[in-house]
Protein backbone atom coordinates (compact mmCIF):
# COMPACT_ATOMS: atom_id res chain seq x y z
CA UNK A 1 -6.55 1.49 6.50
CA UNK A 2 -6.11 4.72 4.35
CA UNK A 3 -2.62 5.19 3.96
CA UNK A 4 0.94 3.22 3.04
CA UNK A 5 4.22 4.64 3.54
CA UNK A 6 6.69 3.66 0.68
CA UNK A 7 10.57 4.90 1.33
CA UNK A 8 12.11 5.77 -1.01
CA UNK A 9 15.48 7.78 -2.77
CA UNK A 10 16.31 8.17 1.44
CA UNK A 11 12.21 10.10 1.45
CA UNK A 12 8.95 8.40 3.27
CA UNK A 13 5.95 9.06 0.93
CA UNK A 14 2.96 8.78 2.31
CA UNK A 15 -0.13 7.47 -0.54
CA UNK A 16 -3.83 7.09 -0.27
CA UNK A 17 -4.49 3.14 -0.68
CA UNK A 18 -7.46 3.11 -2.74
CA UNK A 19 -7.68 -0.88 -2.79
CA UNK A 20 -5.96 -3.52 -1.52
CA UNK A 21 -6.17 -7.20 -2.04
CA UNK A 22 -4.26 -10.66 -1.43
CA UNK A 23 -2.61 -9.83 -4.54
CA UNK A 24 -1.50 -5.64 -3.91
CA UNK A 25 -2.67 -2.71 -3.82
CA UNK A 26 -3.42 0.26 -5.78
CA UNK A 27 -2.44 4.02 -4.54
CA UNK A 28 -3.66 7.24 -5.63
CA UNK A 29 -1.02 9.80 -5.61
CA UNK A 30 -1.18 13.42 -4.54
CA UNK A 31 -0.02 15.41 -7.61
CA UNK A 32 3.34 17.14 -5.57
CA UNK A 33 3.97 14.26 -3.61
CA UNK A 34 7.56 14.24 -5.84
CA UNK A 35 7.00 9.74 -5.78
CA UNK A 36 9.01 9.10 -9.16
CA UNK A 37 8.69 5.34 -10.11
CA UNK A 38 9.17 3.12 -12.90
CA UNK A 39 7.22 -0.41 -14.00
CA UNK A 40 9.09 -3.12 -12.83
CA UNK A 41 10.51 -1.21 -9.61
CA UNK A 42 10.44 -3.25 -6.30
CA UNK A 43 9.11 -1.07 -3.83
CA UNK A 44 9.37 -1.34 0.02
CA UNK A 45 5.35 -0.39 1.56
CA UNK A 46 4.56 -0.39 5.04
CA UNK A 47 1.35 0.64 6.76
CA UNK A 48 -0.44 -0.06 10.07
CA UNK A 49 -4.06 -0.97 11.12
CA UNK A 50 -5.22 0.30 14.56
CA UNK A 51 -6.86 -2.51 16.43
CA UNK A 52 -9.54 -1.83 19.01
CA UNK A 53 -8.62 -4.81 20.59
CA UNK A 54 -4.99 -4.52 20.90
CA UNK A 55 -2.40 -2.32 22.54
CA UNK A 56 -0.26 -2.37 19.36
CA UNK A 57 -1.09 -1.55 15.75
CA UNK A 58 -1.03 -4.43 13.45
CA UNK A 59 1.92 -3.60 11.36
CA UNK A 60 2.74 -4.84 7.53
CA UNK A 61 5.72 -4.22 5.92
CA UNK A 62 6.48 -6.01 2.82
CA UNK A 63 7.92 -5.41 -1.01
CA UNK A 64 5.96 -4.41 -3.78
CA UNK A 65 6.71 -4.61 -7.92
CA UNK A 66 5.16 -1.48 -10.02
CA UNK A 67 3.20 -3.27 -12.03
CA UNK A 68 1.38 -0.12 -14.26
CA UNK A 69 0.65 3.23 -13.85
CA UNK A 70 -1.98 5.84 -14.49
CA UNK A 71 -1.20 9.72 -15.11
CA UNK A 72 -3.24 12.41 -13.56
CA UNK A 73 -5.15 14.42 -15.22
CA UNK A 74 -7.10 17.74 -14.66
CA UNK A 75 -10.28 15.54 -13.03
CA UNK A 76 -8.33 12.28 -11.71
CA UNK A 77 -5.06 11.63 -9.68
CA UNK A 78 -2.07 9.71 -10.68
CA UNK A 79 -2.68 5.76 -9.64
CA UNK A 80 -0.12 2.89 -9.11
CA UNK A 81 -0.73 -0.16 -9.29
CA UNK A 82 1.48 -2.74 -7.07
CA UNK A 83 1.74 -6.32 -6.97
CA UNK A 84 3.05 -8.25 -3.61
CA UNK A 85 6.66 -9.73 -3.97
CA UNK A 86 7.05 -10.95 -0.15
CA UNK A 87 5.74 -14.43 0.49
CA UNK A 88 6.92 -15.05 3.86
CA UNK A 89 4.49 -16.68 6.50
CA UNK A 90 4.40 -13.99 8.73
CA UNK A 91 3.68 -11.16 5.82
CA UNK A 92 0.94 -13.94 4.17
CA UNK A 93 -0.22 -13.91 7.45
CA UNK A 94 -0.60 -10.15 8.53
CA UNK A 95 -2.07 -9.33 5.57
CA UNK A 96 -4.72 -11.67 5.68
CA UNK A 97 -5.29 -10.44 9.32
CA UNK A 98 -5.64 -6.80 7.72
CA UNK A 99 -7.89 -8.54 4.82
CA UNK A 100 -10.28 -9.62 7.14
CA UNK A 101 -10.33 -6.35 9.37
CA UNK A 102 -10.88 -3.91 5.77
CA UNK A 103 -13.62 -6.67 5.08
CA UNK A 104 -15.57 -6.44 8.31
CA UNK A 105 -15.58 -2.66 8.41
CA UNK A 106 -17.21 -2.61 5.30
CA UNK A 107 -20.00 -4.35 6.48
């Protein structure tokens, strides 16, 4: 699980995901990917895990609040910082699915 699509101004941008938890995620930006946010903005985020196991990806889509944000500079990238806003069973449920699958590959 690398990367997140967020759509956005009628544009997909695809981030790096440099962690993700129950509670968000936090993406490092490529400096001309042209992603122009503000705090407080709801965010749509999708991205999909490849399961061995399964003919289909597991797939979460879900909104996301920009909760702070970190410039670039000349030795780090830009980072934002997102908190979940979708509760529904089947999101609370798909992410915990891709929880446990980032937690067992890092064993």
């Amino acid at each position: 699980m690398a990367q997140v699509q967020i759509p956005l101004h009628g544009e997909v941008h695809l981030v790096q995901i440099e962690n993700i938890s129950a509670g968000g995620l936090l993406v490092r930006l490529d400096r001309n990917d042209g992603l122009d946010l503000s705090l407080g903005a709801i965010v749509q985020v999708f991205l999909a895990q490849p399961i061995d196991t399964a003919e289909e990806d597991l797939c979460l889509a879900g909104d996301a609040e920009v909760m702070r944000m970190a410039p670039g500079t000349t030795t780090h990238t830009s980072t934002i910082a997102l908190m979940w806003c979708s509760s529904e069973p089947a999101f609370v449920r798909t992410l915990a699915q891709l929880l446990d699958i980032a937690k067992r590959s890092q064993r």
